[in-house]
N, C-alpha and C. Protein backbone atom coordinates (compact mmCIF):
# COMPACT_ATOMS: atom_id res chain seq x y z
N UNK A 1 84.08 60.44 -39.23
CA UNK A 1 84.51 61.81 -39.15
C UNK A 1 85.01 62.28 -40.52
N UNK A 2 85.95 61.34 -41.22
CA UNK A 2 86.23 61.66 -42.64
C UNK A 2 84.69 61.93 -43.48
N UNK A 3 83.97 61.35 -43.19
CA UNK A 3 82.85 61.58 -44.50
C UNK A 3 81.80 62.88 -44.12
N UNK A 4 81.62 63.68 -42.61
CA UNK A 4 81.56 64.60 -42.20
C UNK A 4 81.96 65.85 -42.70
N UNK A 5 83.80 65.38 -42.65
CA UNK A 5 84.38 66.49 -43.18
C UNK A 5 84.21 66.72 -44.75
N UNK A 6 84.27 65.48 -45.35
CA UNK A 6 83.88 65.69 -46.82
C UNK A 6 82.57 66.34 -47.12
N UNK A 7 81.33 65.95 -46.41
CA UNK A 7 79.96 66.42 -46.57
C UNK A 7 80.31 68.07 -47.11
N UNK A 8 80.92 68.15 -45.43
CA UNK A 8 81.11 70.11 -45.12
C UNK A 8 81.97 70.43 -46.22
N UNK A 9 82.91 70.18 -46.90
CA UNK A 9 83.55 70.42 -47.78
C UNK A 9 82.99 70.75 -49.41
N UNK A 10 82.31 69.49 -49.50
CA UNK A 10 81.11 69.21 -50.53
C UNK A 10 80.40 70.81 -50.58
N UNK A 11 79.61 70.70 -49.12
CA UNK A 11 78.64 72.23 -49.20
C UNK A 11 79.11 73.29 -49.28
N UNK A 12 80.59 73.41 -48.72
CA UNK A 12 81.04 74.95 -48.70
C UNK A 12 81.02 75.02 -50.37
N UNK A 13 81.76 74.27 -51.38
CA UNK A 13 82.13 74.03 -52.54
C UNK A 13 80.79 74.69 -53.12
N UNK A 14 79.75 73.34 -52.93
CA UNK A 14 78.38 74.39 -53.72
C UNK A 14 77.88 75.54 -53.18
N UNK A 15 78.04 75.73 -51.78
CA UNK A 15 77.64 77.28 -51.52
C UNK A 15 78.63 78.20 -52.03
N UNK A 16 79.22 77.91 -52.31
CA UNK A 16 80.49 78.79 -53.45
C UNK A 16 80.03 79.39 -54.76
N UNK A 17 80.01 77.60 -55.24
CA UNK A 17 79.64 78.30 -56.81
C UNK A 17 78.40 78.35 -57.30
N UNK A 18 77.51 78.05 -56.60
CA UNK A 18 75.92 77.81 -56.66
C UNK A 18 75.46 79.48 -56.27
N UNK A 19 74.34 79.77 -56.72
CA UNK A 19 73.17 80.88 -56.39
C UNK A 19 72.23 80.14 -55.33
N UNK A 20 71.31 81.48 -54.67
CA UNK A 20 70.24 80.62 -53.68
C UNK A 20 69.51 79.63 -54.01
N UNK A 21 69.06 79.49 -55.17
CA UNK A 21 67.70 78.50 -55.19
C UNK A 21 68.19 77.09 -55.36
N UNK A 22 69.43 76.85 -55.54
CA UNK A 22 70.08 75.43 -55.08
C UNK A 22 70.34 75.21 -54.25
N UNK A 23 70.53 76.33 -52.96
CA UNK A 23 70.54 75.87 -51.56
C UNK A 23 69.11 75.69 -50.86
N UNK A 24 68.60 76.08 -51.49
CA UNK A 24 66.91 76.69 -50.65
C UNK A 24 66.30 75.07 -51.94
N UNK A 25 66.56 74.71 -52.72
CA UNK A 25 66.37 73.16 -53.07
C UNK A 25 66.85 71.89 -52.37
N UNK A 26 67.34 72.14 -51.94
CA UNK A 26 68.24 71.17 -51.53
C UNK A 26 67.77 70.96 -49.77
N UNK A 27 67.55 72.11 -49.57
CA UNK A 27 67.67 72.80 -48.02
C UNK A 27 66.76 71.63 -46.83
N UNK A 28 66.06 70.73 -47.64
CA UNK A 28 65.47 69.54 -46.27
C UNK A 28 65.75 68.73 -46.58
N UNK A 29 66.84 68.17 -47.75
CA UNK A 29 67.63 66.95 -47.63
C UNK A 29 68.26 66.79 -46.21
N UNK A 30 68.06 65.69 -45.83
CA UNK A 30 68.44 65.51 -44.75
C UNK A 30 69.97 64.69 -44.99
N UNK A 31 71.23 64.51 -44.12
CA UNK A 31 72.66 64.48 -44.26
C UNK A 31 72.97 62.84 -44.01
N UNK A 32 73.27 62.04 -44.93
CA UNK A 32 73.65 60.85 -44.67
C UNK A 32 75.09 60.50 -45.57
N UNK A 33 75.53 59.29 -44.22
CA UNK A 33 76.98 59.41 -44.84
C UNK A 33 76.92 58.01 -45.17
N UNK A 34 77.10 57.68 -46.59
CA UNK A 34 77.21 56.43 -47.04
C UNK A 34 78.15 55.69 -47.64
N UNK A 35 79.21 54.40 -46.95
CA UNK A 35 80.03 54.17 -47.05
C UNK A 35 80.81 53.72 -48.52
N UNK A 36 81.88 53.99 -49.23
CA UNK A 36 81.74 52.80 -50.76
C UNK A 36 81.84 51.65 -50.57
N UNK A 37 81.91 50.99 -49.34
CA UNK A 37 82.26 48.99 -49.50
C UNK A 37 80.59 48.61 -49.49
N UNK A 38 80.36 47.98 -50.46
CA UNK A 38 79.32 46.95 -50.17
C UNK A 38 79.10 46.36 -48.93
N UNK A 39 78.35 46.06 -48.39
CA UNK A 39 77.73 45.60 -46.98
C UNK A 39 77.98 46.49 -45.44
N UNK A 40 78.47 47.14 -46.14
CA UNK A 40 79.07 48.44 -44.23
C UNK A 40 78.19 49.28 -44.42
N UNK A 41 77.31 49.53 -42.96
CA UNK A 41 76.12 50.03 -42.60
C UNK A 41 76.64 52.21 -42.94
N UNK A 42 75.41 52.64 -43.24
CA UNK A 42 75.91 54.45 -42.79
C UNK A 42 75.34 54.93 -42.57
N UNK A 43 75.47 56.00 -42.03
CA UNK A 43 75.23 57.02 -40.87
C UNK A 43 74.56 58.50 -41.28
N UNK A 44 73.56 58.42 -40.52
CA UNK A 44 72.78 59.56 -40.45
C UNK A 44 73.27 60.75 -39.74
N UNK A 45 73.62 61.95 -39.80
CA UNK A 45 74.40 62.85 -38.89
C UNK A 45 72.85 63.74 -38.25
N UNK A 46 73.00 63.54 -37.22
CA UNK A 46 71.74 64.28 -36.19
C UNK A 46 72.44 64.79 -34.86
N UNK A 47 71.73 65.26 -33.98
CA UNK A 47 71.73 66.01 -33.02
C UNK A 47 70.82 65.67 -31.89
N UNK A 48 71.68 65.42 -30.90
CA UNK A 48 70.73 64.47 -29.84
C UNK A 48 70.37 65.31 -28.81
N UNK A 49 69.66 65.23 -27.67
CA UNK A 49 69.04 66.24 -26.60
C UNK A 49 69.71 66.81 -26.26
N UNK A 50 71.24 66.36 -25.78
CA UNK A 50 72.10 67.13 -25.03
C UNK A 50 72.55 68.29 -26.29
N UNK A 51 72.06 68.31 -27.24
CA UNK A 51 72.52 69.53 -28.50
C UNK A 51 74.02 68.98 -28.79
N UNK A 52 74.59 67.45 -28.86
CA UNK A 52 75.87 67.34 -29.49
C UNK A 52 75.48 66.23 -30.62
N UNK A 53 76.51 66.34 -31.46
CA UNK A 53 76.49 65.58 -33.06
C UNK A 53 76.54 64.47 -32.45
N UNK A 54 75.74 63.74 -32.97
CA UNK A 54 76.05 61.77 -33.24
C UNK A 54 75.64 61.55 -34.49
N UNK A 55 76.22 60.30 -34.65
CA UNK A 55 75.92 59.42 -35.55
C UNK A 55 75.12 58.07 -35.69
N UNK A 56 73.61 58.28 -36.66
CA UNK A 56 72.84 57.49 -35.96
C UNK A 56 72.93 56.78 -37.05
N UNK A 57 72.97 54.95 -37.20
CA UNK A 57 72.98 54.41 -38.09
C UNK A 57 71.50 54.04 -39.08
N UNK A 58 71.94 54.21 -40.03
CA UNK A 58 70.41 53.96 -41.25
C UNK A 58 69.78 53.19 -40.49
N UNK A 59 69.75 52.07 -40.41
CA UNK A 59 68.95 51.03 -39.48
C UNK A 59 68.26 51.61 -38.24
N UNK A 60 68.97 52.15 -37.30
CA UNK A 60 67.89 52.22 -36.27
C UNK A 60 67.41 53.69 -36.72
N UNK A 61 67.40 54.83 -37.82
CA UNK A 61 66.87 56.05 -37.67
C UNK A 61 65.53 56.11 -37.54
N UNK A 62 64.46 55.62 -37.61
CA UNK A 62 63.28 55.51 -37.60
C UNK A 62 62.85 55.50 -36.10
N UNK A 63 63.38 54.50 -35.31
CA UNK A 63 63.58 54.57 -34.18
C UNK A 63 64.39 55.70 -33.28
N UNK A 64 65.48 56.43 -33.66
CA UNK A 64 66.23 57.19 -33.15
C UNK A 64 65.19 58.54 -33.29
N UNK A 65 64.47 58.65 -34.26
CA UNK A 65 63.89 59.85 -34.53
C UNK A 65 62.34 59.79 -34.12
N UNK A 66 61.91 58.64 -34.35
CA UNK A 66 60.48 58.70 -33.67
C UNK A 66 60.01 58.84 -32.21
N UNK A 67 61.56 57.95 -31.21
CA UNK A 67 61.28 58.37 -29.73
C UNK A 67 61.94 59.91 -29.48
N UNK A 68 62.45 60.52 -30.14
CA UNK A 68 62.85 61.62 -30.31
C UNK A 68 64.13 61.77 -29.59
N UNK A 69 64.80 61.24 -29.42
CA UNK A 69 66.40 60.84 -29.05
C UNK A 69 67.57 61.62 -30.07
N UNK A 70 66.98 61.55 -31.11
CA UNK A 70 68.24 62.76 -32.55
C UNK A 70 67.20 63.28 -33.32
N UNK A 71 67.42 64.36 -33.59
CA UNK A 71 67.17 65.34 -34.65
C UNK A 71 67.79 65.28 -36.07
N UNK A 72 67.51 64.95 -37.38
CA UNK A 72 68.29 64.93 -38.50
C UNK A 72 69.26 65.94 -38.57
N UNK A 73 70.19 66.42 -39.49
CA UNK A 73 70.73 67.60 -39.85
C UNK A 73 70.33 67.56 -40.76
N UNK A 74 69.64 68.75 -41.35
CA UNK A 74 69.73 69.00 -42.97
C UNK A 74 70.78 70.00 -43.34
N UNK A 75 70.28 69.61 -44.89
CA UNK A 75 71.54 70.31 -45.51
C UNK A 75 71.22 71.91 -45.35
N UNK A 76 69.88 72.58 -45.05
CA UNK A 76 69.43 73.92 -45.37
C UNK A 76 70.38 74.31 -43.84
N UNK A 77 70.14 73.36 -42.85
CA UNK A 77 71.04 73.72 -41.56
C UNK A 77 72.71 73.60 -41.67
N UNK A 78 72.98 72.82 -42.17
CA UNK A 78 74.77 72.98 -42.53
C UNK A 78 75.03 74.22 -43.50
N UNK A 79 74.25 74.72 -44.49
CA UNK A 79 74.62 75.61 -45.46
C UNK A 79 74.29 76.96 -44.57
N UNK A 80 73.15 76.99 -43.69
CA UNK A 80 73.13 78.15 -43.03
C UNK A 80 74.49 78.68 -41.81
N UNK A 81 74.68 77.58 -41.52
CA UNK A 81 75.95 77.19 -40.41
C UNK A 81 77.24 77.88 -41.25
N UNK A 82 77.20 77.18 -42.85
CA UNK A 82 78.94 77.72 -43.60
C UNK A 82 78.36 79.50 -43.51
N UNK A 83 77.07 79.76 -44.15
CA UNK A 83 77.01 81.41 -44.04
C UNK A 83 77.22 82.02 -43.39
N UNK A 84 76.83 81.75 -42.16
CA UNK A 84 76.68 82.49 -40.72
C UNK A 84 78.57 82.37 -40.24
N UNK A 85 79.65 81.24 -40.79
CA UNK A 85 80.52 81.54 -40.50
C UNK A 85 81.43 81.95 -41.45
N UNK A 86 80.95 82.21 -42.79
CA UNK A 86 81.49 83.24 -43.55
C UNK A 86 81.35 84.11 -43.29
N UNK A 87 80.27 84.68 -42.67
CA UNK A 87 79.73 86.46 -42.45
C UNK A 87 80.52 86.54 -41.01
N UNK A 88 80.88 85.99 -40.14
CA UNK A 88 81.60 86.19 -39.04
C UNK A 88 82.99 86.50 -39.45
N UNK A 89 83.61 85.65 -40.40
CA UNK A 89 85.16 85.06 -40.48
C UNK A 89 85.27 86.93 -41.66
N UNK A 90 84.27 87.13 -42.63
CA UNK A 90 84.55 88.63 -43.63
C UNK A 90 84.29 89.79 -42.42
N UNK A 91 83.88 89.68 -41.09
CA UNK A 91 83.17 90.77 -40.23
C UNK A 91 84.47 90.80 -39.50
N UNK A 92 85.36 89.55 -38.82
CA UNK A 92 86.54 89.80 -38.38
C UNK A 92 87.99 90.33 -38.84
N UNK A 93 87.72 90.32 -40.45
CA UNK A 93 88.71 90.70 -41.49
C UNK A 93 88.91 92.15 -41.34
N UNK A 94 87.19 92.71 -41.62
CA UNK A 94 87.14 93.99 -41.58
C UNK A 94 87.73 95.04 -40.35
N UNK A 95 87.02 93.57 -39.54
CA UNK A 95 87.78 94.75 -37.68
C UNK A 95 89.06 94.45 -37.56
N UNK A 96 89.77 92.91 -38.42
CA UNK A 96 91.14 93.43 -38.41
C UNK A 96 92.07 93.86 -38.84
N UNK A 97 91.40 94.09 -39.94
CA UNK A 97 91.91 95.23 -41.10
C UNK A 97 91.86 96.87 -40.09
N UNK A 98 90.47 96.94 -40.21
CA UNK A 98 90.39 98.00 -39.17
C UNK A 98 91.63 98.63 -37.95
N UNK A 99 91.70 97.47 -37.44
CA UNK A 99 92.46 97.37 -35.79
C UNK A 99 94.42 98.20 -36.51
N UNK A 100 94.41 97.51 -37.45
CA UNK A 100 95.57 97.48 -38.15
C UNK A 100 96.04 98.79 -38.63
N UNK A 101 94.99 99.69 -39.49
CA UNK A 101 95.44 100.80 -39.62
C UNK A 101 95.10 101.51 -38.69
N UNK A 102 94.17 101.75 -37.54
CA UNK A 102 94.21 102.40 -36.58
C UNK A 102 95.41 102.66 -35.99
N UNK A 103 95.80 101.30 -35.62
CA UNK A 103 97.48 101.36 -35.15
C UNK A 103 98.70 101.64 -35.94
N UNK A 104 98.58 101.50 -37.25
CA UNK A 104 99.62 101.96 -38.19
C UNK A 104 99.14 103.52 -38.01
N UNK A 105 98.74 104.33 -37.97
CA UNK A 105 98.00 105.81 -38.12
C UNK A 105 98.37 106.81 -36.83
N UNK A 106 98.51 105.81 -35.68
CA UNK A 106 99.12 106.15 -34.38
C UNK A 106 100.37 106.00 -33.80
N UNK A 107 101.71 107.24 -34.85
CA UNK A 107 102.74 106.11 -34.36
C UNK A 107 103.12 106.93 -32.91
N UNK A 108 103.92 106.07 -31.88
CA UNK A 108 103.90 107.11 -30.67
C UNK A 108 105.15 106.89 -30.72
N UNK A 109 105.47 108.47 -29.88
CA UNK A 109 106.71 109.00 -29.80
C UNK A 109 107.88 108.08 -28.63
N UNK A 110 107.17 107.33 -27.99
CA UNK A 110 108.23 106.42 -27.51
C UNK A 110 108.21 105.17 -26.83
N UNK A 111 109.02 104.93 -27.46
CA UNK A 111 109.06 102.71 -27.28
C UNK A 111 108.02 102.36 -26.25
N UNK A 112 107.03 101.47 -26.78
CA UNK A 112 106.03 100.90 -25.50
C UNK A 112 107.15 100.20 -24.49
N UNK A 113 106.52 100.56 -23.14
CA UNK A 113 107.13 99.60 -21.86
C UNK A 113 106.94 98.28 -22.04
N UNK A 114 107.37 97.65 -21.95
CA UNK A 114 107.33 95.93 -21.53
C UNK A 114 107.44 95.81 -19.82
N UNK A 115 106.41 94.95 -19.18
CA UNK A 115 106.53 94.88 -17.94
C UNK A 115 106.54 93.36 -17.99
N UNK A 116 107.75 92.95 -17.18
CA UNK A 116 107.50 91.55 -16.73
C UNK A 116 107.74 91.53 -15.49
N UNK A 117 106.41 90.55 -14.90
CA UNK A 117 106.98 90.37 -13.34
C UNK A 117 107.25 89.50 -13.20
N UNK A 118 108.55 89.16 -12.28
CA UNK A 118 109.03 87.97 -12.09
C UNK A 118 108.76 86.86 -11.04
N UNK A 119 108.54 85.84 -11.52
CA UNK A 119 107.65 84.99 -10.40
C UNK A 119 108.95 84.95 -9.54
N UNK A 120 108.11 84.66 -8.11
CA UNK A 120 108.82 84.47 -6.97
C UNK A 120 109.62 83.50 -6.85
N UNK A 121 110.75 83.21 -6.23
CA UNK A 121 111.27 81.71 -6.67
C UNK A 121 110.61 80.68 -5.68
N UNK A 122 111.41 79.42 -5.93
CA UNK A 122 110.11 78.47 -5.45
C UNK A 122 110.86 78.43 -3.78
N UNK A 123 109.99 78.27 -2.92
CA UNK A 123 110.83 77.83 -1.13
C UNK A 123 110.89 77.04 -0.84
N UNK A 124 112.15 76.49 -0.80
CA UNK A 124 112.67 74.96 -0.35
C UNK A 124 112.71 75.05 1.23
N UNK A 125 112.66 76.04 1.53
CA UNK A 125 112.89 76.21 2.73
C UNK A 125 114.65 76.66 3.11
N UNK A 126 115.25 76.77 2.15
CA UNK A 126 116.83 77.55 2.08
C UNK A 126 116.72 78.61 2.28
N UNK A 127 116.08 79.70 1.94
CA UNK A 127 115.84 81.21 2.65
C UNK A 127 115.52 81.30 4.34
N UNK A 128 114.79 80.34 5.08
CA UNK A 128 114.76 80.25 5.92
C UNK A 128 116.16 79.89 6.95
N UNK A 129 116.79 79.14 6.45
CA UNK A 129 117.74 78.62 7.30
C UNK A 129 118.78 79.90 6.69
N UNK A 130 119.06 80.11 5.60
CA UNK A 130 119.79 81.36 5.67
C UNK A 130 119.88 82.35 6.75
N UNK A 131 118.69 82.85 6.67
CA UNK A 131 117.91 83.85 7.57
C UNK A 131 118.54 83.08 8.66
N UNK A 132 118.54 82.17 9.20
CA UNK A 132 118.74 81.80 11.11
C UNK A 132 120.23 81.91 10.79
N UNK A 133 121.12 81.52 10.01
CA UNK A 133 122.57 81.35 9.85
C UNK A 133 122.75 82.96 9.98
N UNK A 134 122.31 83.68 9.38
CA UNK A 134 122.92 85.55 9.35
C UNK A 134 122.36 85.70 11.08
N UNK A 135 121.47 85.12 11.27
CA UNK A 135 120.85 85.84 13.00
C UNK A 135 122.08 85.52 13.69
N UNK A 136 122.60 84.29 13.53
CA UNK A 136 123.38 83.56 14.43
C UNK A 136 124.93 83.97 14.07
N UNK A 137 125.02 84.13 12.82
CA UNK A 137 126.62 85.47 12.52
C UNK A 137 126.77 86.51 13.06
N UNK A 138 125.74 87.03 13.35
CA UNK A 138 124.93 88.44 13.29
C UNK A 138 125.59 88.23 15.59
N UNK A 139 124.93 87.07 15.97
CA UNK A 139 124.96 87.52 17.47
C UNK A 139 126.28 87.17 18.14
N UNK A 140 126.60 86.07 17.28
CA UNK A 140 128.27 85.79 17.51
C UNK A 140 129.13 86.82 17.32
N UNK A 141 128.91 87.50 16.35
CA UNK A 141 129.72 88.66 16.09
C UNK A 141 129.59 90.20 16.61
N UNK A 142 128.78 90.07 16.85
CA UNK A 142 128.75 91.76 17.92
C UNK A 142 128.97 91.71 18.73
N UNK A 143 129.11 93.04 19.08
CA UNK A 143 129.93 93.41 20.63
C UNK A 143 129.40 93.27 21.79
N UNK A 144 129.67 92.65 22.60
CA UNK A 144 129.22 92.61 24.46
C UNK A 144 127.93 93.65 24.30
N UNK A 145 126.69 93.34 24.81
CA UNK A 145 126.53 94.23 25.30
C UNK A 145 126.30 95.16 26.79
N UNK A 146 126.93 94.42 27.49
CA UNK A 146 127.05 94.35 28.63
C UNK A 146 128.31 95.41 28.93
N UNK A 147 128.65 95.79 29.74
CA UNK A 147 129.53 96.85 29.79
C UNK A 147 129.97 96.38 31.00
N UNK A 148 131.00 96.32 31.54
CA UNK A 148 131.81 96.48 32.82
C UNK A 148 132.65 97.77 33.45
N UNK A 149 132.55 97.96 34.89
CA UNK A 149 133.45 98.90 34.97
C UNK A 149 134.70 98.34 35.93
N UNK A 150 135.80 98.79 35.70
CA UNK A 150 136.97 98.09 36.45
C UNK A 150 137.49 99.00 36.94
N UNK A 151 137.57 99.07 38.51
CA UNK A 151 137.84 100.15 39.22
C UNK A 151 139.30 99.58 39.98
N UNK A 152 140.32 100.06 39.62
CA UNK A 152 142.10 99.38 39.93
C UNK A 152 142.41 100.57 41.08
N UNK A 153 142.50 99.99 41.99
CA UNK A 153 143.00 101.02 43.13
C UNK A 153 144.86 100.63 43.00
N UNK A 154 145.09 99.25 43.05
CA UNK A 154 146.30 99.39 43.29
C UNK A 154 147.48 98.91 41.75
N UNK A 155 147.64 100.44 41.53
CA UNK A 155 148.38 100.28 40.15
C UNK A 155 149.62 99.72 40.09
N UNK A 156 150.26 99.32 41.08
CA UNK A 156 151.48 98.24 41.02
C UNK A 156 151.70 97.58 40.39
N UNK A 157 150.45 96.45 40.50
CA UNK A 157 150.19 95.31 39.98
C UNK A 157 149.79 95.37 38.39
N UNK A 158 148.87 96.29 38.20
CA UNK A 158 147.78 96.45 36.52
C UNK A 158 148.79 97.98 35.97
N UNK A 159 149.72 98.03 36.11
CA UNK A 159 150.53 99.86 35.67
C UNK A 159 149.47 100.11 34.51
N UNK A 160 148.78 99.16 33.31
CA UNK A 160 148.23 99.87 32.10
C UNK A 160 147.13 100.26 32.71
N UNK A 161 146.42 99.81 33.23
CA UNK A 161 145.27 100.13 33.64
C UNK A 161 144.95 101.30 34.38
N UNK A 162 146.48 101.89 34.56
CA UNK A 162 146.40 103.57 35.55
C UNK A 162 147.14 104.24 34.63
N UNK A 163 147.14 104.28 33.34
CA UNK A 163 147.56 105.23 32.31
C UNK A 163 147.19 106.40 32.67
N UNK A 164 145.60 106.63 32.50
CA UNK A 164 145.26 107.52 32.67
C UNK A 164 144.66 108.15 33.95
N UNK A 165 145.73 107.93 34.73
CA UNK A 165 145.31 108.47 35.93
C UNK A 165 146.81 109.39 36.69
């Protein structure tokens, strides 16, 4: 992966300070990464059916490429790859340069809203038993609803109860 990143580094560098006809020279070198220790095998960077990067070693490329299992990378394909994401990365500058004074240009007359909604809390099931505890406050505590009538004929006995009579 280090000698990958160096490759890409390498090319952005000469697609920098280089003109076309050193990229368009160069452009079917094909991409190999070759190690500095004496005797450690290196790697061909290709592209296998499923369209993802591997690394195919010098030794079997002949084989890797003749049953058609990887595709080389060349360099004309990595240098087209840095262009195509220079011209994206200067095209997003512009729209966000763009985006920027649009909105500096629009100032509005009053403070944007912020909306947050607040997540629900989580149910342990404590709201529930709440809820039955207030039902059960709730029936203990009110009034009869039953009504009685108490009809006292002989006020001797009950005198409050014939107040008003």
């Amino acid at each position: 992966m280090r000698y990958l990143l160096a490759v890409l580094l390498m090319s952005l560098c000469l697609s920098a300070q280089s003109p076309d006809p050193l990229g368009t020279q160069y452009a079917s070198y094909t991409l190999l990464l070759v190690p500095q220790q004496k005797g450690a095998e290196g790697y061909m960077v290709a592209i296998d059916k499923e369209q993802k990067l591997t690394f195919v070693p010098i030794s079997s490329i002949s084989k890797e490429v003749s049953e058609g299992r990887a595709l080389p990378v060349r360099y004309g394909d990595l240098l087209q790859l840095v262009r195509q994401l220079n011209d994206e990365n200067q095209r997003l500058k512009a729209e966000n340069d763009h985006l920027w004074k649009v909105a500096e240009g629009h100032p509005s007359s009053t403070p944007p809203v912020i909306v947050q909604q607040q997540a629900p809390p989580p149910d342990d099931g404590s709201a529930e038993r709440r809820e039955v505890r207030m039902m059960l406050l709730r029936s203990l505590l009110a009034p009869p609803r039953s009504t009685v009538n108490v009809n006292v004929t002989d006020c001797s006995r009950f005198p409050a109860l014939c107040v008003g009579r």
